[in-house]
Protein backbone atom coordinates (compact mmCIF):
# COMPACT_ATOMS: atom_id res chain seq x y z
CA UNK A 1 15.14 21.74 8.51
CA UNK A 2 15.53 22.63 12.13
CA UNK A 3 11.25 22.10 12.56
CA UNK A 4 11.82 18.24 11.22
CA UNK A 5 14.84 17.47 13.09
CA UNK A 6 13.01 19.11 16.29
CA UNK A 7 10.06 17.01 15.21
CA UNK A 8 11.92 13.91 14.86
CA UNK A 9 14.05 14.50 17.60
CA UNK A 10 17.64 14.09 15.93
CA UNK A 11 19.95 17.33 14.67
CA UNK A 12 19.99 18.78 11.46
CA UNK A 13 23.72 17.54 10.74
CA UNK A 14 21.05 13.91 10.72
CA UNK A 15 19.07 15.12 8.06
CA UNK A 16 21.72 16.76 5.78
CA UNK A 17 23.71 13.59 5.93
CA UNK A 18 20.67 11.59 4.66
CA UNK A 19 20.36 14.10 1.97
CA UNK A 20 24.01 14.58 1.29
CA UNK A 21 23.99 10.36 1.42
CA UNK A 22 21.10 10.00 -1.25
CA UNK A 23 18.72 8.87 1.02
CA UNK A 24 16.39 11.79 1.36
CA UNK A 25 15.76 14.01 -1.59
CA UNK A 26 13.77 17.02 0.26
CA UNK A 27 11.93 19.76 -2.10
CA UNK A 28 14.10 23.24 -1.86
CA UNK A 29 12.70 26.81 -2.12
CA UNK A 30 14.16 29.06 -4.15
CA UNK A 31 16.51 29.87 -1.05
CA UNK A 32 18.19 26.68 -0.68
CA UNK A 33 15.70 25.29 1.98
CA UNK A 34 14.71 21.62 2.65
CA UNK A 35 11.40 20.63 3.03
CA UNK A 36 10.54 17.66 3.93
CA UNK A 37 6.70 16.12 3.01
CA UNK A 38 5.33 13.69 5.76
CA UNK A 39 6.67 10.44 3.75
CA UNK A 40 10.38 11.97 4.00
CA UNK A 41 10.03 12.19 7.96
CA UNK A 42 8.56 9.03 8.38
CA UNK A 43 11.60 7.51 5.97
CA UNK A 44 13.40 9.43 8.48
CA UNK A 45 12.95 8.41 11.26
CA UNK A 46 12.89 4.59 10.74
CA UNK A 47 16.13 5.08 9.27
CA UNK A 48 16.93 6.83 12.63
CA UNK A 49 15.88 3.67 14.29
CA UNK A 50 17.80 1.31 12.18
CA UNK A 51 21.14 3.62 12.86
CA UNK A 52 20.48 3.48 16.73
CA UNK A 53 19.88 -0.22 16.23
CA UNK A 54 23.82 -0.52 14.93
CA UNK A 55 22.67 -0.56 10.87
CA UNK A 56 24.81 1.00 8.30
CA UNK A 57 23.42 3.37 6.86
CA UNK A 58 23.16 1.15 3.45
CA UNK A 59 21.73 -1.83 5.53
CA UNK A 60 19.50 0.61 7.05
CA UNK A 61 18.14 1.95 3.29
CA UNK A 62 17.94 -1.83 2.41
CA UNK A 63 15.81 -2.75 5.11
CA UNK A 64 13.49 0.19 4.48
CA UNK A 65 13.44 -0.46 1.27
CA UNK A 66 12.10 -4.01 1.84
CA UNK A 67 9.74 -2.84 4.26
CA UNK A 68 7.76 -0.30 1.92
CA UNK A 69 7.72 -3.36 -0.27
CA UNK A 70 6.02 -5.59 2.14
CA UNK A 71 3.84 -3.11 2.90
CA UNK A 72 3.15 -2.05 -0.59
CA UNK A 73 2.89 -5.93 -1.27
CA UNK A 74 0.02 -6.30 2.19
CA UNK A 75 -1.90 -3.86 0.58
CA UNK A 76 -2.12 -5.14 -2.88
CA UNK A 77 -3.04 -8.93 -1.58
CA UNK A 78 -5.38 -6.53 0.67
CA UNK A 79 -6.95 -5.26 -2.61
CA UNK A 80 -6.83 -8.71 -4.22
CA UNK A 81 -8.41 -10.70 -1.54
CA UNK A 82 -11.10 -7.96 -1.49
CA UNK A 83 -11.76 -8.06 -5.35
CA UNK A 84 -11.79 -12.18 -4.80
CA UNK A 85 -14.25 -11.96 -2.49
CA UNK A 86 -16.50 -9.41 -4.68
CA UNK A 87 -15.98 -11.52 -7.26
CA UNK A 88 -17.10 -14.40 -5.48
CA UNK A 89 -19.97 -12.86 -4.12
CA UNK A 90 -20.95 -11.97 -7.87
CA UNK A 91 -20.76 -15.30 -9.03
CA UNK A 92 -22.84 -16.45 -6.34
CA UNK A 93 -25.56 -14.28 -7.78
CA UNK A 94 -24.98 -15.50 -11.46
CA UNK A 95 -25.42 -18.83 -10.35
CA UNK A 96 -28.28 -18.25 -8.29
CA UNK A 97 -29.86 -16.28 -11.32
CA UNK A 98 -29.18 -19.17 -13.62
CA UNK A 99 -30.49 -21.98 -11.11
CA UNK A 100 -33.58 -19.82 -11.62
CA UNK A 101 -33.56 -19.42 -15.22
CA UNK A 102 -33.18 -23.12 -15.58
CA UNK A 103 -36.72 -23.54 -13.25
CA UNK A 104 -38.25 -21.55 -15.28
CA UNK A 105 -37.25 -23.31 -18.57
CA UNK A 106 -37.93 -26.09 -17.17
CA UNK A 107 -41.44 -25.00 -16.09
CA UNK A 108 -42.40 -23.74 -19.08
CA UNK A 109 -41.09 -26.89 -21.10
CA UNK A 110 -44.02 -28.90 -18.52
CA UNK A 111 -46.47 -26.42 -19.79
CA UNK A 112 -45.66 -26.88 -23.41
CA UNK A 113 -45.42 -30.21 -23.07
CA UNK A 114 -48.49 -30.71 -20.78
CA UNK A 115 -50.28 -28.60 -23.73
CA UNK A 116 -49.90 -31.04 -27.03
């Protein structure tokens, strides 16, 4: 616990409130330590930032909260707009295959037709 709150620059009364408050839920070794994974410290800190910025500590979780969503939300219309536009592209090929398959029906109707 002291290496995260060194690393994000708070003191590790910070971190076991968030933990004691339900906010952080750091992995503990058999010996009772907290360890915190890279997503806990980032959650951290923001919170940190909210709290200097006069937040509540619940106001603080909510805006997080809505934040990941947003994010989470950015990616996924990300991913969608990126599977629209591969899908696009892919019907642009159908079509173009088809515009040819037509020619050539039509081609080969002139030859049947120019045969009888």
């Amino acid at each position: 616990m002291g290496q995260a709150a060194e690393l994000l620059g708070v003191q590790p009364a910070f971190l076991r409130s968030l933990d004691t408050g339900g906010a952080l839920r750091p992995h503990r070794t058999e010996g009772g330590h907290r360890r915190y994974s890279r997503r806990q410290l980032a959650h951290a800190a923001r919170l940190r930032e909210l709290l200097d910025a006069g937040h509540t500590l619940t106001s603080a979780l909510a805006i997080a909260d809505l934040e990941g969503r947003l994010h989470h939300s950015d990616d996924a219309l990300g991913r969608t707009r990126s599977d629209l536009q591969d899908r696009t592209e892919e019907l642009d090929r159908t079509r173009g295959e088809l515009r040819e398959a037509r020619a050539e029906i039509t081609d080969l109707q002139r030859r049947l037709d120019d045969e009888t």
